[in-house]
Every structure is written in C-alpha cells, then in structure tokens.
N, C-alpha and C. Protein backbone atom coordinates (compact mmCIF):
# COMPACT_ATOMS: atom_id res chain seq x y z
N UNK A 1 5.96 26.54 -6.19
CA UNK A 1 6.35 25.27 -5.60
C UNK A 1 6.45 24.22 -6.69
N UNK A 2 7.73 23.78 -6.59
CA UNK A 2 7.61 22.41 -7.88
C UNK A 2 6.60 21.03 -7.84
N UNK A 3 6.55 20.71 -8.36
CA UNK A 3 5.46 19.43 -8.50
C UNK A 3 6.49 18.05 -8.06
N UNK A 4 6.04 17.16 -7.29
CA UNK A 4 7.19 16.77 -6.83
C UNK A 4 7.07 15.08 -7.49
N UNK A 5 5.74 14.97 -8.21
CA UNK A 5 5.37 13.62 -8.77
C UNK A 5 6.58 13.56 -9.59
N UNK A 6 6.91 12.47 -10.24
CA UNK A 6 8.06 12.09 -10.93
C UNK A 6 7.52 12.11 -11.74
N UNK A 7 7.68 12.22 -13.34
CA UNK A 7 7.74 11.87 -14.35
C UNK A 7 7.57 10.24 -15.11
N UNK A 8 6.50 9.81 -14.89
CA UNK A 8 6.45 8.30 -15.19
C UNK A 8 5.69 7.63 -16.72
N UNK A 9 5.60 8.72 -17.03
CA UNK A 9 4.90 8.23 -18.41
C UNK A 9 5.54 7.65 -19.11
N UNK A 10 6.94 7.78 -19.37
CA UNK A 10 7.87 6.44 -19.78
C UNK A 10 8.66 5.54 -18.98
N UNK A 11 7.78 4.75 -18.09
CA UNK A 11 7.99 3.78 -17.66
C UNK A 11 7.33 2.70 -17.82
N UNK A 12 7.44 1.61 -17.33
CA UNK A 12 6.46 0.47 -18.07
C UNK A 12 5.70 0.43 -16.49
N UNK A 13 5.09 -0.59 -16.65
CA UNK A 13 3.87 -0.85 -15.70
C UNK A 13 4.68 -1.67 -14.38
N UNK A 14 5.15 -2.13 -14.90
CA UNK A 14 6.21 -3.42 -13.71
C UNK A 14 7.18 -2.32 -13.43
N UNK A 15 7.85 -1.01 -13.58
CA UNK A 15 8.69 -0.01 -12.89
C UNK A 15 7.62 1.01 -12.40
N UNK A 16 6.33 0.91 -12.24
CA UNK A 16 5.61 1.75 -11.68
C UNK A 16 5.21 1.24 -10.63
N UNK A 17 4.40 -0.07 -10.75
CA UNK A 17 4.53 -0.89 -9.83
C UNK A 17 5.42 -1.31 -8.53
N UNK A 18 6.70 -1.03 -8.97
CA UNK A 18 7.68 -0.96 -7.90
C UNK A 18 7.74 0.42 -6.98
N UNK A 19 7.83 1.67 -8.36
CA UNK A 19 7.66 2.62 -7.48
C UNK A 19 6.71 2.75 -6.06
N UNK A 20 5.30 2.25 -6.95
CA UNK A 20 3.93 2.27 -5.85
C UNK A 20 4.50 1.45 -4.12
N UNK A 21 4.79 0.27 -4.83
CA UNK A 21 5.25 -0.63 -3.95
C UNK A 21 6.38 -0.02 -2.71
N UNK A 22 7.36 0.54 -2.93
CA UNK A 22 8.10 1.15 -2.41
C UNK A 22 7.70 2.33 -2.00
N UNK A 23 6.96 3.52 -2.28
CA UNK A 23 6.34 4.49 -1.88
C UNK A 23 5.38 4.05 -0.81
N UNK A 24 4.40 3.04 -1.22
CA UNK A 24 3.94 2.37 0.60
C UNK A 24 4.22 2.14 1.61
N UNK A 25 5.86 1.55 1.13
CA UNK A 25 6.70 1.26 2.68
C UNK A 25 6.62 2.43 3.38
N UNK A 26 6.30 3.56 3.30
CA UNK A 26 5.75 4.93 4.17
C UNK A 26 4.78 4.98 4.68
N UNK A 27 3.99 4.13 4.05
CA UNK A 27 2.83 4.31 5.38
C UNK A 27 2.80 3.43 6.23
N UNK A 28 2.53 3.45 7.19
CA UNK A 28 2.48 2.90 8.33
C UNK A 28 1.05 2.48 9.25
N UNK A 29 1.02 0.94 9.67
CA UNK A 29 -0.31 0.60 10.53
C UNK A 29 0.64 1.25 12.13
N UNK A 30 -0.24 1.99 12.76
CA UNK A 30 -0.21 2.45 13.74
C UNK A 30 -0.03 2.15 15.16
N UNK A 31 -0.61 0.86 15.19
CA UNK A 31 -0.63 0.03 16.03
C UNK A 31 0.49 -1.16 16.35
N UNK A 32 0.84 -1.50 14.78
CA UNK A 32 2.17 -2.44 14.91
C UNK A 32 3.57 -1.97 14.28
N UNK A 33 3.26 -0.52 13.82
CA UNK A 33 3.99 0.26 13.82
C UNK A 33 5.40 -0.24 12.43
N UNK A 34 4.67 -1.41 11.57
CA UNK A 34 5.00 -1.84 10.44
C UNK A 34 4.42 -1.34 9.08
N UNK A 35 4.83 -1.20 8.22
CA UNK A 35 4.44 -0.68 7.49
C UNK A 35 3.13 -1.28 6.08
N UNK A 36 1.72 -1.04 5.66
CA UNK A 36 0.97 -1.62 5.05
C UNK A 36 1.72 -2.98 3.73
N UNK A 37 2.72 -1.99 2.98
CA UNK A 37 3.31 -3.18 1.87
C UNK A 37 4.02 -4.58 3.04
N UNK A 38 5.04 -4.12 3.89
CA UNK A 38 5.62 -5.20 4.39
C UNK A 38 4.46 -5.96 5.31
N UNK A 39 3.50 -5.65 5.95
CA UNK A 39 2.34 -6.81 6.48
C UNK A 39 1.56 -7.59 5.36
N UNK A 40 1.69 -6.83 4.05
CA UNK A 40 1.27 -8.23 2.96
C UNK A 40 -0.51 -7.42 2.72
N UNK A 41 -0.72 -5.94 3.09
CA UNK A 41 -1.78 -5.95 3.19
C UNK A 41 -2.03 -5.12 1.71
N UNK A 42 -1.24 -4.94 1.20
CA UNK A 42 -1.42 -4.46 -0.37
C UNK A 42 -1.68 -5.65 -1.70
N UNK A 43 -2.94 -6.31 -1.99
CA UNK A 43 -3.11 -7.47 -2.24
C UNK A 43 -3.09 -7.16 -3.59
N UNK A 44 -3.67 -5.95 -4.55
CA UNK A 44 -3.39 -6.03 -5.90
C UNK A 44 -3.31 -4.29 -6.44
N UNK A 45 -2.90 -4.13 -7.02
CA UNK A 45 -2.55 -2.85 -7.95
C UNK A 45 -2.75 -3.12 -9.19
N UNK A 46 -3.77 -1.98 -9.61
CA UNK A 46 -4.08 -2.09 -11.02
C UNK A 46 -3.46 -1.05 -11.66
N UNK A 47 -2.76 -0.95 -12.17
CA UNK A 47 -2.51 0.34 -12.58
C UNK A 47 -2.23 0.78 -14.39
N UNK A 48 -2.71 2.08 -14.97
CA UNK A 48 -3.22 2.30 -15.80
C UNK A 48 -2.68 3.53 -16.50
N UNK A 49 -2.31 4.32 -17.61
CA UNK A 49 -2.37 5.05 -17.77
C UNK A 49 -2.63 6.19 -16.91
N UNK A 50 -3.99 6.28 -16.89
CA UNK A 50 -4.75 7.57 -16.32
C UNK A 50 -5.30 7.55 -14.82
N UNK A 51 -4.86 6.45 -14.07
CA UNK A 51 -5.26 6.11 -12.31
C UNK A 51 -4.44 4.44 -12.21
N UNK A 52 -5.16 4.62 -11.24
CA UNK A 52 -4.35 3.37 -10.40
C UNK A 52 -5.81 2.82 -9.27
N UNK A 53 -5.91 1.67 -8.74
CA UNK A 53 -6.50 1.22 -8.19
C UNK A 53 -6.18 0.11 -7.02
N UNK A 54 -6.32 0.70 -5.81
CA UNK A 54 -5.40 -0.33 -4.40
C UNK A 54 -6.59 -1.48 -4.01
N UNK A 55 -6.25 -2.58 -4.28
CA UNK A 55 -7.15 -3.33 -3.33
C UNK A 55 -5.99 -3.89 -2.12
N UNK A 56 -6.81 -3.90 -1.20
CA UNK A 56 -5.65 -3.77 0.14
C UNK A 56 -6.64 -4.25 1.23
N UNK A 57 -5.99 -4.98 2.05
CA UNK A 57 -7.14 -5.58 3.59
C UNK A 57 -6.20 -5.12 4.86
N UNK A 58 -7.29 -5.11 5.93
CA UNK A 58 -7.01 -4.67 7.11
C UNK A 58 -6.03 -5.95 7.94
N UNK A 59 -5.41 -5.34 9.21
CA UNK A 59 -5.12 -6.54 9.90
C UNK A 59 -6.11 -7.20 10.90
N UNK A 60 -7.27 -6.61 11.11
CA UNK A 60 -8.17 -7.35 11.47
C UNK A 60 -9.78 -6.31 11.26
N UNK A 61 -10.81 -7.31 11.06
CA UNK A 61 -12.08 -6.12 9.92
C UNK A 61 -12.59 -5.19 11.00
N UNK A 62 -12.25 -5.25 12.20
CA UNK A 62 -12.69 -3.98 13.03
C UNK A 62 -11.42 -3.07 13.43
N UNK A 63 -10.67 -2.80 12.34
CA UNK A 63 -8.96 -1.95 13.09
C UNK A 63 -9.53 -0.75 12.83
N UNK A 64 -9.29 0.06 14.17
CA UNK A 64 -10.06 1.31 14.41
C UNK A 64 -9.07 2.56 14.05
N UNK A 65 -7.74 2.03 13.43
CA UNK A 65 -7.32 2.86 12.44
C UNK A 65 -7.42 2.65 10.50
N UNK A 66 -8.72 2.16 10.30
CA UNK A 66 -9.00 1.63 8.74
C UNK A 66 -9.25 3.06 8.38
N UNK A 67 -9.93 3.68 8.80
CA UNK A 67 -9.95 4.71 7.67
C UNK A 67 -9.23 6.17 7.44
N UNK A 68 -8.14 5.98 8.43
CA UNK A 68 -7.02 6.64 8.25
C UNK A 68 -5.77 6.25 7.39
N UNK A 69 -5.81 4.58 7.75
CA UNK A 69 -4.91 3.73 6.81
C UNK A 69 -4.98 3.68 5.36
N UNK A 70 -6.93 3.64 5.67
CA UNK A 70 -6.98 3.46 3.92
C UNK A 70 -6.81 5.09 2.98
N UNK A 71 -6.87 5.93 3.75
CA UNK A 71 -6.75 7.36 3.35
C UNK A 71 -5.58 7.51 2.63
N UNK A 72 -4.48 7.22 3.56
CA UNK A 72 -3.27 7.34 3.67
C UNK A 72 -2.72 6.11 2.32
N UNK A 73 -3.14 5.50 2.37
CA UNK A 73 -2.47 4.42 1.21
C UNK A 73 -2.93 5.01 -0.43
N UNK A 74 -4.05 5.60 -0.09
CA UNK A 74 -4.59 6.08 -1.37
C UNK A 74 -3.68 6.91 -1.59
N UNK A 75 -3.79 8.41 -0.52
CA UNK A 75 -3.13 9.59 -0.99
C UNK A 75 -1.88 9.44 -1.93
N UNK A 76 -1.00 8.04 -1.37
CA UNK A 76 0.24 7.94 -1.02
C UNK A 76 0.87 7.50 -2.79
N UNK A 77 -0.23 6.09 -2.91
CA UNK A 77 -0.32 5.73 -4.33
C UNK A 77 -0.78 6.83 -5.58
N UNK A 78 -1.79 8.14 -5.08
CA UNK A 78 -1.89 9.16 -6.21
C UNK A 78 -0.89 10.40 -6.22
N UNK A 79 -0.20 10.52 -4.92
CA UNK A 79 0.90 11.15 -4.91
C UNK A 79 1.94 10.93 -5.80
N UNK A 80 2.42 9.67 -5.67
CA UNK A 80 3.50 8.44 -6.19
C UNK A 80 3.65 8.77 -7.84
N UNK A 81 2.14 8.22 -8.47
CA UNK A 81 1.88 8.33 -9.64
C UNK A 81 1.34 9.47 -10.53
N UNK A 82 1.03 10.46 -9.35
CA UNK A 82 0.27 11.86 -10.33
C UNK A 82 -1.08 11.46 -11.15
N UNK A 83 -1.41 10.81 -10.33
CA UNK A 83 -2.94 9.97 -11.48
C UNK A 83 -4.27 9.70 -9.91
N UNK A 84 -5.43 10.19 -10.42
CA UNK A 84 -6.35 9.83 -9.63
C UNK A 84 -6.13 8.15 -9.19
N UNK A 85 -6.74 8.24 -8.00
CA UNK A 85 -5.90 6.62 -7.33
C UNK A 85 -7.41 6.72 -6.41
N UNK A 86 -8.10 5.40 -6.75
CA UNK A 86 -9.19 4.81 -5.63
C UNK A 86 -8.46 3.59 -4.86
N UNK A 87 -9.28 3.17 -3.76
CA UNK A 87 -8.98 2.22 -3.07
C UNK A 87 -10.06 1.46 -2.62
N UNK A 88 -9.67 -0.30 -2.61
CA UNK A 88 -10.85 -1.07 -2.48
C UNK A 88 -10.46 -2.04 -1.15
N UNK A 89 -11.55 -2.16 -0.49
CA UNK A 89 -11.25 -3.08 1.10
C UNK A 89 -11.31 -4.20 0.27
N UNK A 90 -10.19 -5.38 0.08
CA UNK A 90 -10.63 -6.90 -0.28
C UNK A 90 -10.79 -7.39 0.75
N UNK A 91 -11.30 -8.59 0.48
CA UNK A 91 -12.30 -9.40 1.31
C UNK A 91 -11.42 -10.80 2.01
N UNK A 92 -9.66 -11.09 1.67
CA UNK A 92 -9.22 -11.72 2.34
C UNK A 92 -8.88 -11.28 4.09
N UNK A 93 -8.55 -12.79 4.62
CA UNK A 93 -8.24 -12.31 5.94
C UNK A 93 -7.06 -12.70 5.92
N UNK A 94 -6.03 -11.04 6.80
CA UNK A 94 -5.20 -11.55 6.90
C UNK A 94 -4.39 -12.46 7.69
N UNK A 95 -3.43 -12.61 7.55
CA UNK A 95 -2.83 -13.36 8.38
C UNK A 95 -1.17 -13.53 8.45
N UNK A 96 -0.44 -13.35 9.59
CA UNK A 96 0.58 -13.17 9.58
C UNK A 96 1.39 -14.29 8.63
N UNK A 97 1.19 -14.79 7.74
CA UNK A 97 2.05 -15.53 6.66
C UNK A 97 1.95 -14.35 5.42
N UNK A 98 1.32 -13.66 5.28
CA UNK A 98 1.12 -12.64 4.47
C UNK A 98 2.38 -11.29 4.42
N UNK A 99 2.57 -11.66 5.97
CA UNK A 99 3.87 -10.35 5.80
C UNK A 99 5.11 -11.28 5.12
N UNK A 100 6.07 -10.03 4.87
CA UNK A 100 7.66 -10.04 4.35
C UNK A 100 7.94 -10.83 5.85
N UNK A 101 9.13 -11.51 4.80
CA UNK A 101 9.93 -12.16 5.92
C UNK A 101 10.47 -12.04 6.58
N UNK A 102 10.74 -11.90 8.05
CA UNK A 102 11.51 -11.91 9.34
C UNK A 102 10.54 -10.34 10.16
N UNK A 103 9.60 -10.00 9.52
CA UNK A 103 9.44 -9.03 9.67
C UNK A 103 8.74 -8.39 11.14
N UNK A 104 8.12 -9.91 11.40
CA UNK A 104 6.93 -10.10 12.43
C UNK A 104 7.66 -11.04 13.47
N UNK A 105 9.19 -10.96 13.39
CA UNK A 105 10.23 -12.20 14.24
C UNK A 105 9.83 -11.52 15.58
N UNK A 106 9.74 -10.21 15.82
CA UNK A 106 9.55 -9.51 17.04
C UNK A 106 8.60 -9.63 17.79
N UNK A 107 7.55 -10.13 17.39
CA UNK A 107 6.62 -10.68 17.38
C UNK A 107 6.24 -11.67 17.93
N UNK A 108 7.61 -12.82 17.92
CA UNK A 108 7.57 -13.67 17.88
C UNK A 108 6.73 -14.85 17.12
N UNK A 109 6.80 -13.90 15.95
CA UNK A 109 5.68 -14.96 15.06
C UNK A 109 6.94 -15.02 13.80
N UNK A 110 7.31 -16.16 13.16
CA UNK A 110 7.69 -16.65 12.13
C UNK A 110 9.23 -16.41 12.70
C-alpha cells in the first residue's frame, strides 16, 4: 500500500500551514455539521520539522462530541504532515465572530 502523506520536507512552514489548514476543512463538528477550521476553532499551529502541535477550542466547554473532535483533528493534522501531531484544548471561548464569513448566515447569525 503506498504511503499517501505528501512529501513536505521542501516546503516552507507558511505552505504547510496551508496544507494543515485545508486538510481540516474535513473534519467536521457533528452537531453543526460545519467544519472545525471554518468555525474559527483552530486557534494556533505550531509546526516544526519533526511534529506539529493543534491548539484548538470547543464550541461550547461541555460539547459531548470533544473527544472525538479532538481525535479527529489530531489524526487529521499527523496524517497531513507525516510527523507526530499533539493537540491542546485552549482556553478561549468561542464565539460565533470566530467563524469564516457567511458561514453561520444559516444560522442566522452574521
């Protein structure tokens, strides 16, 4: 079976970054059925040579899909990059100004 990680060791950090970024739009919160990057809940990426590191917040601190979400965002980011990948709950709250734009119109919010 081929290895399906891309080849990224010559890329810079700001084209990996995008990759990550864009590889998230796949996962999905369950409940609003939007995806973690477009709700704004991917707050920083560290990323490194040899791993990567998600700090990322919930849409609200009791969502009783967190630790499937946060599973899933990890896998998704060490998949992406071929590099051990942790993940950290930050401590902002979110809030619908945090998502991409028009995204939450259905919503009727923004």
């Amino acid at each position: 079976m081929a290895d399906k990680t891309p080849d990224t060791s010559a890329m810079s950090r700001e084209e990996k970054e995008t990759l990550v970024r864009a590889a998230l739009r796949e996962v999905y919160d369950p409940e609003i059925g939007l995806s973690v990057q477009e709700l704004g809940l991917v707050r920083e990426l560290d990323i490194q040579d040899d791993r990567l590191h998600i700090v990322m917040i919930l849409t609200t601190p009791f969502c009783p899909y967190a630790p499937q979400l946060l599973e899933a965002t990890r896998r998704k980011g060490q998949e992406t990059l071929g590099v051990p990948t942790t993940i950290e709950v930050g401590m902002d709250m979110w809030d619908p100004s945090m998502a991409e734009d028009g995204v939450l119109s259905d919503w009727g919010l923004f």
